[in-house]
C-alpha atoms as a PDB file:
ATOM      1  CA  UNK A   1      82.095  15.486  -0.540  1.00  0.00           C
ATOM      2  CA  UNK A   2      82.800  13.289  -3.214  1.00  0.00           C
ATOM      3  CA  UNK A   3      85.502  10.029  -2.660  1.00  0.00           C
ATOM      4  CA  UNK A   4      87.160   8.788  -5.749  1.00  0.00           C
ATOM      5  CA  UNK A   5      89.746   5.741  -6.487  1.00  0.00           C
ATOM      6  CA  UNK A   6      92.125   7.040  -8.411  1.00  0.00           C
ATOM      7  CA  UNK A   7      94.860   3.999  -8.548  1.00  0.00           C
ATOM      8  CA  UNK A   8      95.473   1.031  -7.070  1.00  0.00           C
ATOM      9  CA  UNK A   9      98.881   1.002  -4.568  1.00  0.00           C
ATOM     10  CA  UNK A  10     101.284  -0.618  -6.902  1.00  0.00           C
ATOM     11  CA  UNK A  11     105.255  -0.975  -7.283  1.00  0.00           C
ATOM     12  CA  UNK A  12     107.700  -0.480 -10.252  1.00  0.00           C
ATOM     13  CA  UNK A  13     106.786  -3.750 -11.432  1.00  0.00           C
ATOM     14  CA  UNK A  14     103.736  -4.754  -9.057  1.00  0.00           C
ATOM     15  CA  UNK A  15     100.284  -3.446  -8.089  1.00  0.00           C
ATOM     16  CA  UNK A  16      98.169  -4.436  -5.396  1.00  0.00           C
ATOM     17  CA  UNK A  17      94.760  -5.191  -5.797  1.00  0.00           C
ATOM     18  CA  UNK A  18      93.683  -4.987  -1.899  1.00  0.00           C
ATOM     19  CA  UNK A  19      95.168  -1.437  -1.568  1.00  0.00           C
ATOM     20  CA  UNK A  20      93.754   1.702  -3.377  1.00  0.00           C
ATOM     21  CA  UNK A  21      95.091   5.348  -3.449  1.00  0.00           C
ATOM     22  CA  UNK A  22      91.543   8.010  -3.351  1.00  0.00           C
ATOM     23  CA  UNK A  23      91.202  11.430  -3.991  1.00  0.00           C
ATOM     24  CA  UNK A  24      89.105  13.278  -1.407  1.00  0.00           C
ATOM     25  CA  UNK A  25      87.364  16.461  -2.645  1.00  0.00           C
ATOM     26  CA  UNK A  26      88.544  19.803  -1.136  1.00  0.00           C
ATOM     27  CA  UNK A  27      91.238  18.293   0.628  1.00  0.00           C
ATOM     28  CA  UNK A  28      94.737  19.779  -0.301  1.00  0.00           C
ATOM     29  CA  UNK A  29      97.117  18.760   1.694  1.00  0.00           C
ATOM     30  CA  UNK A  30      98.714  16.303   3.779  1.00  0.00           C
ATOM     31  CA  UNK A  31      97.381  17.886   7.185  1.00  0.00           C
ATOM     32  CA  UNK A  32      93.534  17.738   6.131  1.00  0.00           C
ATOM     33  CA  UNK A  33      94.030  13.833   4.620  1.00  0.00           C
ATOM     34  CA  UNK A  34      95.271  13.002   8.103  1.00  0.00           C
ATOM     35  CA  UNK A  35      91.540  13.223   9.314  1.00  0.00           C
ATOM     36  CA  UNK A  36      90.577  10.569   7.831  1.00  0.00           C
ATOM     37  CA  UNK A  37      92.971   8.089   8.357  1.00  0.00           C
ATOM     38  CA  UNK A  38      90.307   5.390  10.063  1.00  0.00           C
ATOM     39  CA  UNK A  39      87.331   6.071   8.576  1.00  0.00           C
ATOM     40  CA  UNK A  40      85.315   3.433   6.686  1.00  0.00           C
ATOM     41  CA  UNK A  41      84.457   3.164   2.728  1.00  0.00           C
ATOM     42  CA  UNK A  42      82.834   1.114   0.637  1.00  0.00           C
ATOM     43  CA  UNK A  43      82.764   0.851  -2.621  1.00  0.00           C
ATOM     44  CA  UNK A  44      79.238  -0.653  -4.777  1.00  0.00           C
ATOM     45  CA  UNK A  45      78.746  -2.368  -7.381  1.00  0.00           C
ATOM     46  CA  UNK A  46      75.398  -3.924  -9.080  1.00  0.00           C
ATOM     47  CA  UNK A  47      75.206  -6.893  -7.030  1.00  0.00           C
ATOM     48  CA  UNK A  48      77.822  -6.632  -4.118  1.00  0.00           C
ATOM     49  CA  UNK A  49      79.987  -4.425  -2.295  1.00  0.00           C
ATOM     50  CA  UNK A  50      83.484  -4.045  -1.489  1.00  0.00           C
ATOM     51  CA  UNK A  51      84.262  -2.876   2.244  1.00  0.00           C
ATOM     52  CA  UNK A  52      87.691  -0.742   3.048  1.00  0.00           C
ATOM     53  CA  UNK A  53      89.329   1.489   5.778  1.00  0.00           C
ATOM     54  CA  UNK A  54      91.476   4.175   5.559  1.00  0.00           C
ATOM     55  CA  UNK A  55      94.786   3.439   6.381  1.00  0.00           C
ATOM     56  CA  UNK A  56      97.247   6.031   5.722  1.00  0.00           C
ATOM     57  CA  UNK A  57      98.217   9.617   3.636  1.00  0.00           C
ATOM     58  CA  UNK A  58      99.655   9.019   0.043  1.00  0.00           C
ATOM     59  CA  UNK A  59     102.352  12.276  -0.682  1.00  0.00           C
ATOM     60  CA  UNK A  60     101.225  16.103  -0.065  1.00  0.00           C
ATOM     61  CA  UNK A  61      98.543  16.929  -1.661  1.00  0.00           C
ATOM     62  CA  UNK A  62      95.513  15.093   0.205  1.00  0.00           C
ATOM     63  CA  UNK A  63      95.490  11.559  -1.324  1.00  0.00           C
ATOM     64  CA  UNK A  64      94.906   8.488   1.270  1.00  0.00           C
ATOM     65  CA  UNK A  65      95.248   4.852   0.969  1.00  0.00           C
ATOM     66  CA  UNK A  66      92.342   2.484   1.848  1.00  0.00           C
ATOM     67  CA  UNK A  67      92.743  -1.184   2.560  1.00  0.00           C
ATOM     68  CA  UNK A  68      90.239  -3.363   1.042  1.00  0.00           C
ATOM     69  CA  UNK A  69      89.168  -6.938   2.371  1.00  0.00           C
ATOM     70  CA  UNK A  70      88.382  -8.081  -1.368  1.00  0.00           C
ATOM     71  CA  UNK A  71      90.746  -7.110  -4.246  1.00  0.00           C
ATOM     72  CA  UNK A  72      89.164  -4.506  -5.815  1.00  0.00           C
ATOM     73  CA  UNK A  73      88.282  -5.173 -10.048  1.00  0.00           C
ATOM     74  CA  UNK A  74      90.056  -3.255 -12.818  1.00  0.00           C
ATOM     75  CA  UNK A  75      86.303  -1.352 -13.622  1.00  0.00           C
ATOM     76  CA  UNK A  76      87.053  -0.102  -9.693  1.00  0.00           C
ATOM     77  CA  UNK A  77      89.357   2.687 -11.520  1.00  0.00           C
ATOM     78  CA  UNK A  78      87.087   5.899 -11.347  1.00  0.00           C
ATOM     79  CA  UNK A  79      84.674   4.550  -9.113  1.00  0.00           C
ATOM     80  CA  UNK A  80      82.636   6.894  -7.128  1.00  0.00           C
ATOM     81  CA  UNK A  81      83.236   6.060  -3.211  1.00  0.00           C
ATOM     82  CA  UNK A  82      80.702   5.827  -0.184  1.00  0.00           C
ATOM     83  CA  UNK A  83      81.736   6.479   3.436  1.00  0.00           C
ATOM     84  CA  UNK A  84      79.164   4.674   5.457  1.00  0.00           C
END
C-alpha cells in the first residue's frame, strides 16, 4: 500500500504547513479512511525525517489528514509516505 501527500490543509486564502491531506491506495471511501485515523507516518528526506499522525478523514472518497510536528517543505508535494 502506497501513502501519498497530495496537499497541504489550507484555507481560501491560507495553507497550513503542519497539516497535510494523503491519498491512501485502495481506499475509496470514507468508511475504509476511518481505519486509520491514529496511525503513525513519516515522511523522509536525504538527511532527516518528518514525523506525523493521522488525525482525521478529508470528504468521501478515502483521503485523511495527518498532523505533522515540523512544517512540511513545498518539495513534500508528491512525496511517497512511510507508516512505521
Amino acid at each position: 500500500m502506497s501513502i501519498k501527500i497530495v496537499s497541504f490543509r489550507r484555507g481560501r486564502k491560507t495553507q497550513n504547513l503542519h497539516q497535510a491531506v494523503l491519498r491512501l491506495d485502495n481506499v475509496k471511501n470514507r468508511e475504509g479512511a476511518k481505519s486509520y485515523i491514529g496511525k503513525k507516518v513519516e515522511v523522509t528526506f536525504s538527511k532527516n525525517s518528518i514525523k506525523g499522525v493521522i488525525t482525521r478523514v478529508h470528504g468521501d472518497n478515502g483521503r485523511v489528514v495527518a498532523r505533522f510536528r515540523r512544517g512540511l517543505p513545498g518539495q513534500a508535494i508528491t512525496k511517497e509516505v512511510k507508516s512505521p
